[in-house]
Protein backbone atom coordinates (compact mmCIF):
# COMPACT_ATOMS: atom_id res chain seq x y z
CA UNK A 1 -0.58 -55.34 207.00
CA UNK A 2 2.89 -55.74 204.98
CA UNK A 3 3.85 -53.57 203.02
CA UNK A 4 3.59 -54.49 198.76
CA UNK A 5 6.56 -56.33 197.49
CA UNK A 6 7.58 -55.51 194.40
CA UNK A 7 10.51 -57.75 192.65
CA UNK A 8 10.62 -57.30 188.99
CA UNK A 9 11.69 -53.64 187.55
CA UNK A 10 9.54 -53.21 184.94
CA UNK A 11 6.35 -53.89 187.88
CA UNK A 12 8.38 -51.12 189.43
CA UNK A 13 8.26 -48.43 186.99
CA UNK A 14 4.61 -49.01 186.16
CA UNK A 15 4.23 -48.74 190.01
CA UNK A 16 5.12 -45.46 190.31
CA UNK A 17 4.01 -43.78 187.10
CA UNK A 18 0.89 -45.21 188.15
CA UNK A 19 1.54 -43.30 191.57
CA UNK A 20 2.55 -39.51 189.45
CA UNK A 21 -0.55 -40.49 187.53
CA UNK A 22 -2.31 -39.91 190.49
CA UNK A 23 -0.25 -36.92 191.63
CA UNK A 24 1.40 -38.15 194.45
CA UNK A 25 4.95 -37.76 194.90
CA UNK A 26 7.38 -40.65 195.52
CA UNK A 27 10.14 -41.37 198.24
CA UNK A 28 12.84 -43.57 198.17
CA UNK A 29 15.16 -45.18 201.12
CA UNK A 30 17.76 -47.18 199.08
CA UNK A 31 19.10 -49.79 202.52
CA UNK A 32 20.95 -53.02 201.69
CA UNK A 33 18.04 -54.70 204.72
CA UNK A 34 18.80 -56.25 207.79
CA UNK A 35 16.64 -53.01 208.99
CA UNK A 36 17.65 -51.11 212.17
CA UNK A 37 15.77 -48.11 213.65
CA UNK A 38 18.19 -46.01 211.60
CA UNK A 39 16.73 -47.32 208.59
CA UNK A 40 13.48 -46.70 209.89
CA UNK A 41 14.05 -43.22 210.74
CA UNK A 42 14.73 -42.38 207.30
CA UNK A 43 11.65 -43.89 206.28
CA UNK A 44 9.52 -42.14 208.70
CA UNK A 45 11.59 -39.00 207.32
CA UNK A 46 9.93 -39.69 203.44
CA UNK A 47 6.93 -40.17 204.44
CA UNK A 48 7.14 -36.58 205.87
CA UNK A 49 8.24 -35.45 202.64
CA UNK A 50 6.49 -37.79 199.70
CA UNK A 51 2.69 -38.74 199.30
CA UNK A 52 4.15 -42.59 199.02
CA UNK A 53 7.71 -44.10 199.76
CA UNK A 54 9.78 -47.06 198.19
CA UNK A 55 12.29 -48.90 200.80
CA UNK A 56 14.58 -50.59 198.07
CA UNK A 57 15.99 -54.02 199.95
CA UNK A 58 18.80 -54.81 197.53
CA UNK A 59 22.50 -56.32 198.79
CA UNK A 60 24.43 -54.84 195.54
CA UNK A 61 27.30 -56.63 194.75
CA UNK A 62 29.01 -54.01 192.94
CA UNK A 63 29.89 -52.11 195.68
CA UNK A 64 31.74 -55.00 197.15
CA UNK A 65 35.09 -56.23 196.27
CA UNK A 66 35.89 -60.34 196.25
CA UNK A 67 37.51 -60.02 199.35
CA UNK A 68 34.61 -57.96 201.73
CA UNK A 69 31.72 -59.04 203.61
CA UNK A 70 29.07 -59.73 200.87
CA UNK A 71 28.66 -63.26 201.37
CA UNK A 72 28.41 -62.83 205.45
CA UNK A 73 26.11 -59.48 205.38
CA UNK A 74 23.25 -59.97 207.84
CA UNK A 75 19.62 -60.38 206.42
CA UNK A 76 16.56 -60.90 207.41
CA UNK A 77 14.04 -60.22 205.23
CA UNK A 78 10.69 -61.18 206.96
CA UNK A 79 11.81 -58.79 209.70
CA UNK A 80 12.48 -56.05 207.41
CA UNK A 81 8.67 -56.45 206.71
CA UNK A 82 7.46 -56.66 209.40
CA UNK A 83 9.23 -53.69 210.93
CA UNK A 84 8.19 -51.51 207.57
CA UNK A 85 4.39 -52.77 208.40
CA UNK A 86 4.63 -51.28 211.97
CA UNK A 87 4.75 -47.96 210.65
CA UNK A 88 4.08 -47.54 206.58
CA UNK A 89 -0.09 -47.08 206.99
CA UNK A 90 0.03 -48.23 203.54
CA UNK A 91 2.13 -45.68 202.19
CA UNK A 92 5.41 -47.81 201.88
CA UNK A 93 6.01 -50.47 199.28
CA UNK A 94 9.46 -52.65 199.17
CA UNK A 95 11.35 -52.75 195.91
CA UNK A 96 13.14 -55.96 196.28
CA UNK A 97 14.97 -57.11 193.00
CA UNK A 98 16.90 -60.75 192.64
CA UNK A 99 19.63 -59.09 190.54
CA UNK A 100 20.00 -55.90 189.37
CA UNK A 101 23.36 -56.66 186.79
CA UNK A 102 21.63 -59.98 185.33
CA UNK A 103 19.70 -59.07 181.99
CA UNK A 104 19.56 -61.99 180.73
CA UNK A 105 20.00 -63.88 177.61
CA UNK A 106 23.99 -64.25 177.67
CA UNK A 107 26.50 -66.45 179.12
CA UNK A 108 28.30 -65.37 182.83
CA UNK A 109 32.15 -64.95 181.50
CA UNK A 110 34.58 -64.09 184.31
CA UNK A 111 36.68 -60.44 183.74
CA UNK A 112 40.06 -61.20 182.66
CA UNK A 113 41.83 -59.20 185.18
CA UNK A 114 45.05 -59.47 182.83
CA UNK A 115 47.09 -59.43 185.48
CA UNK A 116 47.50 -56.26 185.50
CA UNK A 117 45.86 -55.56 189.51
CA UNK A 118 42.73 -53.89 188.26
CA UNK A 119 40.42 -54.10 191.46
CA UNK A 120 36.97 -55.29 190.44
CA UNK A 121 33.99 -55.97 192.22
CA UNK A 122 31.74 -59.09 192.99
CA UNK A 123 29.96 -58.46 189.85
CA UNK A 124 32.52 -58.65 187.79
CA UNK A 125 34.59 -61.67 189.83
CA UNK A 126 31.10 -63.34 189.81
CA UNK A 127 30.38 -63.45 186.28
CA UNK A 128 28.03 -60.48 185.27
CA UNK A 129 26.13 -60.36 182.05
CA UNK A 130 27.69 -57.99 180.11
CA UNK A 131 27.05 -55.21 182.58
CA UNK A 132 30.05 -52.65 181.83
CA UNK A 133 28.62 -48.97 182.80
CA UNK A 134 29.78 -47.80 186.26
CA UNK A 135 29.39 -43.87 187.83
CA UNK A 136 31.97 -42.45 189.01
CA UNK A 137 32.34 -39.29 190.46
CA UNK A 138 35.83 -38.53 190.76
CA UNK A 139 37.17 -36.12 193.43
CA UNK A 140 34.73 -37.04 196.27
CA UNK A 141 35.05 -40.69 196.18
CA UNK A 142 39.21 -40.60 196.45
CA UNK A 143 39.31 -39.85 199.81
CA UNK A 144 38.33 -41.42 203.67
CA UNK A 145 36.83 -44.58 202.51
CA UNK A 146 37.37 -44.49 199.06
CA UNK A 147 41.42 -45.31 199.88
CA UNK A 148 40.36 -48.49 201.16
CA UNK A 149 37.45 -49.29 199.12
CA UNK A 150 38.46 -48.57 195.74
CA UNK A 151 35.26 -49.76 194.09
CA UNK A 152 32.91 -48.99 196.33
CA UNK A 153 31.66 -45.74 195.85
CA UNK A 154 31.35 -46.49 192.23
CA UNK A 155 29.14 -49.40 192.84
CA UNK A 156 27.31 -47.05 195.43
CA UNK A 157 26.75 -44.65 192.27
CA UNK A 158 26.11 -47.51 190.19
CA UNK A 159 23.29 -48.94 191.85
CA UNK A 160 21.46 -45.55 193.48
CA UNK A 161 21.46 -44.20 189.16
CA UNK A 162 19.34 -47.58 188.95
CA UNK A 163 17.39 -47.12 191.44
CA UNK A 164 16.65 -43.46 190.49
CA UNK A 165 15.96 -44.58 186.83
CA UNK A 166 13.86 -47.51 187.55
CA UNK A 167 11.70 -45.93 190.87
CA UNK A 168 11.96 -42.55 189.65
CA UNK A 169 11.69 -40.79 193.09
CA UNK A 170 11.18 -37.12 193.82
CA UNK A 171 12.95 -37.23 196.93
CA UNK A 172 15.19 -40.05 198.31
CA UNK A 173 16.48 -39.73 202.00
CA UNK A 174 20.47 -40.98 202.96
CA UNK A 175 21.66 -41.01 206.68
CA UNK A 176 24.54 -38.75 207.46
CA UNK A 177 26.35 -42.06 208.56
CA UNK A 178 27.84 -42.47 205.19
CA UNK A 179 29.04 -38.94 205.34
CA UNK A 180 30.67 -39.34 202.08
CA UNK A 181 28.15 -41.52 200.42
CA UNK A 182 25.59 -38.71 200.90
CA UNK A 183 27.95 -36.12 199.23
CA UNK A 184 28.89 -38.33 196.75
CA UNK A 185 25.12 -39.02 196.02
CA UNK A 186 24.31 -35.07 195.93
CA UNK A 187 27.21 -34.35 193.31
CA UNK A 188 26.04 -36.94 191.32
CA UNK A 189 22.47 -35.59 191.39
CA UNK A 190 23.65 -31.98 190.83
CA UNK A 191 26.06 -32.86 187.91
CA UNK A 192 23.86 -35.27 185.72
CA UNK A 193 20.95 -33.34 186.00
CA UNK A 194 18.53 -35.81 188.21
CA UNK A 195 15.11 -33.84 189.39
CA UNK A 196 15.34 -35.10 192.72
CA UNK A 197 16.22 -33.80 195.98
CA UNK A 198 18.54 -35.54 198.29
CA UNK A 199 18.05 -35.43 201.64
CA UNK A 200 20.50 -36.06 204.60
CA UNK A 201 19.37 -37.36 207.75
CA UNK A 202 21.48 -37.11 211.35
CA UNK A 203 22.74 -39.95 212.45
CA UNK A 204 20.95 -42.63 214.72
CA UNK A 205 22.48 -43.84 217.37
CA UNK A 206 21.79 -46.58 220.49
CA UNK A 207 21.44 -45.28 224.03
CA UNK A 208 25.48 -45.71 224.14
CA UNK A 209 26.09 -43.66 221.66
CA UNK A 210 27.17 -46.32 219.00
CA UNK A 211 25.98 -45.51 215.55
CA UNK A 212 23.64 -47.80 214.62
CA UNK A 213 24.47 -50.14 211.48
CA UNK A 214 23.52 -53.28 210.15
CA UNK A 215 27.15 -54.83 210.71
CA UNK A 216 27.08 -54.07 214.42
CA UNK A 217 25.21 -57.75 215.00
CA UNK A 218 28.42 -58.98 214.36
CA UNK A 219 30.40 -57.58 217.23
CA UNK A 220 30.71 -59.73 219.86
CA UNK A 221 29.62 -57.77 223.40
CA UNK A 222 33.47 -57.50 224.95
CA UNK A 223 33.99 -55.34 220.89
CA UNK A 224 30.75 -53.31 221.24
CA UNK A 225 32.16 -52.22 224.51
CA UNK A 226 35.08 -51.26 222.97
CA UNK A 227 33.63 -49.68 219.59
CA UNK A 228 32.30 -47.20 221.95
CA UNK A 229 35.57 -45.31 222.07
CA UNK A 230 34.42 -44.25 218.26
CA UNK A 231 31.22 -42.20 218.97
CA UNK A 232 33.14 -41.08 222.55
CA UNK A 233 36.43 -39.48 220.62
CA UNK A 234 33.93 -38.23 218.48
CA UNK A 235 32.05 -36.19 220.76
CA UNK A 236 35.71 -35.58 222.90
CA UNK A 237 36.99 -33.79 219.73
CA UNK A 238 33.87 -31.26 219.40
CA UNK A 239 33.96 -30.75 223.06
CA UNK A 240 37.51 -29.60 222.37
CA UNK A 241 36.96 -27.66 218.97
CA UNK A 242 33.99 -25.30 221.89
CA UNK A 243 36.82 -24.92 224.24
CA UNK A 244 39.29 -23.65 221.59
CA UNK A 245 41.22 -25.87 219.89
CA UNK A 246 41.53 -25.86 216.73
CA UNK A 247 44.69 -28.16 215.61
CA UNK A 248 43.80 -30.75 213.62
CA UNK A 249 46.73 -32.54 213.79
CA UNK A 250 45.65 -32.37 217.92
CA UNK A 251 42.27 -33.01 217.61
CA UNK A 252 43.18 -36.34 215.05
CA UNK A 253 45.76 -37.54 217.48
CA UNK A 254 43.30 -37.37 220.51
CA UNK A 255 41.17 -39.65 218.85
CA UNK A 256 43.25 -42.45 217.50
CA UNK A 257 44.53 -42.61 221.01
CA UNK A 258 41.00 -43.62 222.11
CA UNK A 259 40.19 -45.73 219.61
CA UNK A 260 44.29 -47.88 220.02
CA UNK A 261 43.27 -47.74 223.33
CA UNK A 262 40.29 -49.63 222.86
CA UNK A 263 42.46 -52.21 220.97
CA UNK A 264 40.66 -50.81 217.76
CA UNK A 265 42.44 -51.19 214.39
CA UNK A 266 42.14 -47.52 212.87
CA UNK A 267 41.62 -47.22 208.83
CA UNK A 268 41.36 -43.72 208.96
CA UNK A 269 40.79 -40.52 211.13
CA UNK A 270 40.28 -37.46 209.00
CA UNK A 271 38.78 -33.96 209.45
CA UNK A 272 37.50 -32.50 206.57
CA UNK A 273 35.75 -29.64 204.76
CA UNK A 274 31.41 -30.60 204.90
CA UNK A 275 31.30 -29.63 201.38
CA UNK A 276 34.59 -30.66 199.38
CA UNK A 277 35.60 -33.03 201.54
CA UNK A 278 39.23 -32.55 201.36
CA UNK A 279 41.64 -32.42 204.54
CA UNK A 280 42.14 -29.40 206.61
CA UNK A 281 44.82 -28.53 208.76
CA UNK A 282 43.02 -26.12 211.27
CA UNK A 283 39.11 -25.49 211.63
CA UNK A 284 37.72 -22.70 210.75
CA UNK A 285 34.32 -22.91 209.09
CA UNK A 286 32.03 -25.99 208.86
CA UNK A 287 34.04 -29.55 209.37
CA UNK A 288 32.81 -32.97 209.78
CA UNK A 289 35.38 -35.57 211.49
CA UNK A 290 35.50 -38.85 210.04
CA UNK A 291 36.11 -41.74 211.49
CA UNK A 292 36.66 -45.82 210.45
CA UNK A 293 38.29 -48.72 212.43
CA UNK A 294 38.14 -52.29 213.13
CA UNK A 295 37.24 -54.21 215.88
CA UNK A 296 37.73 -57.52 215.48
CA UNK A 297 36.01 -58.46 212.28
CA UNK A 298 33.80 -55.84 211.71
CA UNK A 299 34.68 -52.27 210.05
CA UNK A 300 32.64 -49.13 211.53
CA UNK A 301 32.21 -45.73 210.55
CA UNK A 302 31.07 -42.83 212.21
CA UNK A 303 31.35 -39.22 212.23
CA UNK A 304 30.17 -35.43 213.92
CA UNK A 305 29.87 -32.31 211.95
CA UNK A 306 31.40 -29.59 213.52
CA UNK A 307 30.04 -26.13 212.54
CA UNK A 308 32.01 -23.19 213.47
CA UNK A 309 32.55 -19.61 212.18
CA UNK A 310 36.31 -18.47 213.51
C-alpha cells in the first residue's frame, strides 16, 4: 500500500503530535523527489532510528537562483510512491506541500533588485508573499559551493527550519553527498537550539562508482562515461594520501587533471578540514575532498573523507 500523503501543514503538525501522543518518535528525510536508491537508503536508515518517518517531497525554490535548474528538475511523483510503498510497512508518510513561501491573502509583488546586483532566489524573482526571513549560517556556507551558489545554502537552511518546525522530527537523516549541506544543517541545529539529532549517511553510489543523484538522468550516456573520472580521482587521491602523500596542492592537481581530461568543466576541487570546512594545505588529521564539475549541462558533486592521524 502507498504510503499517506499529507499536503497541507497544519494536517502535518497534527500528524505528528498525534504520533508523540502515542510515544513514538518521528524521522524525517527532507529529498526534493525524483527518488533514487540514495534517497531510499536514508529512509531505510530512519526507520532504524524513529518509531515512524516523514519523506518530505518538496522542490524549494529558495534554494534556487533565476538562472539554475528549477524549472527542468526531474520529477516523478507517482514513482516516488511507489518506491516509498516497497519498503515503508506503514511506517512512512510523504509530506508533500504545494508551496511552502505562499501564505496567502496578499498580492505576488516582484523584489526590486535596485539595481544594485543583490542575488535573489526564485522566490523572490517569482513573486513571494511577503516571505522575508532566511537562515543563514555564515562561515560554513562561504565556501565550495557556496562561491557559486550564493543563495543556496540559505534557502537550504530556510526550508529544512520549516520543515523542522512544521514535522517536528526527533531525528532527520542527510546523505554525506552534500558534504557541506550536512555540516551546514548540524551548525544550524547546534546553534539555535533544535532537539534533534542529525544524522549523516555515506554516500550511495551505482556499480560504477558514480554518486547517485537525481540530476544524473540528465546526462546523456557518452557524459556519464565521462563523469566517472569524478568518483575515480576521488578514490585516486585517498589511494595516494595511504601511500604518503600528503600535498594538497598535489593531490588537487591530480584530480582536476582527470576530471579536464574527461572534458569536464571543474567549479571547484577543494580539500578541507571535516569539521570547519576551511582549506588545508597538507593533511594531517581528518579531511574530506570535495569535488564539483560540469559535464555538459548537468553540475555534480561528490566527495571522500579521508581520515588520517599523521
Amino acid at each position: 500500500m502507498e504510503p499517506e500523503v499529507i499536503r497541507d501543514k497544519e494536517a502535518m503538525r497534527r500528524w505528528s503530535r498525534a504520533m508523540r501522543s502515542q510515544g513514538k518518535t518521528i524521522g524525517l528525510v527532507p529529498t526534493m523527489g525524483y527518488l533514487h536508491d540514495g534517497h531510499l537508503s536514508l529512509v531505510r536508515q530512519s526507520l532504524t532510528l524513529a518509531d515512524v518517518t516523514v519523506v518530505s517531497i518538496y522542490v524549494n525554490p529558495g534554494q534556487f537562483s533565476p538562472t539554475e535548474d528549477l524549472s527542468t528538475y526531474p520529477s516523478d511523483f507517482s514513482g516516488d510512491l511507489v518506491k516509498l510503498a516497497a519498503l515503508s510497512g506503514g511506517k512512512v508518510v510523504v509530506f508533500n506541500p504545494r508551496n511552502l513561501y505562499d501564505y496567502g491573502g496578499g498580492e505576488r509583488k516582484k523584489v526590486n533588485n535596485g539595481g544594485g546586483g543583490r542575488v535573489v532566489s526564485c522566490v523572490e524573482e517569482g513573486g513571494g508573499l511577503g516571505h522575508e526571513t532566511w537562515i543563514r549560517v555564515e562561515r560554513l556556507e562561504k565556501g565550495l559551493c557556496g562561491k557559486s551558489r550564493p543563495v543556496f545554502f540559505r534557502g537550504v537552511a530556510t526550508i529544512v527550519t520549516k520543515l523542522f518546525n512544521i514535522v517536528e522530527p526527533d531525528v532527520a537523516v542527510f546523505g554525506k553527498k552534500d558534504y557541506q549541506q550536512w555540516r551546514i544543517i548540524q551548525r544550524m541545529v547546534r546553534d539555535l537550539d533544535f532537539g534533534i539529532e542529525i544524522v549523516g549517511s555515506d554516500i550511495a553510489r551505482e556499480k560504477d562508482g558514480l554518486a547517485m543523484s537525481s540530476r544524473n538522468v540528465r546526462l546523456s550516456d557518452e557524459e556519464r562515461q565521462r563523469a566517472l573520472s569524478i568518483s575515480r580521482s576521488l578514490a585516486m587521491a585517498k589511494a595516494s594520501v595511504a601511500k604518503g602523500q600528503t600535498s594538497c596542492t598535489e593531490l588537487k592537481g591530480m584530480i582536476i587533471q582527470q576530471l579536464v581530461g574527461s572534458d569536464g568543466r571543474v567549479d571547484y576541487v577543494e580539500i578541507v578540514d571535516q569539521e570547519t570546512l576551511e582549506g588545508v594545505e597538507e593533511i594531517k588529521s581528518g579531511v574530506v575532498i570535495c569535488v564539483a564539475a560540469w559535464f555538459g549541462t548537468v553540475r555534480l558533486i561528490d566527495n571522500i573523507e579521508i581520515d588520517i592521524s599523521l
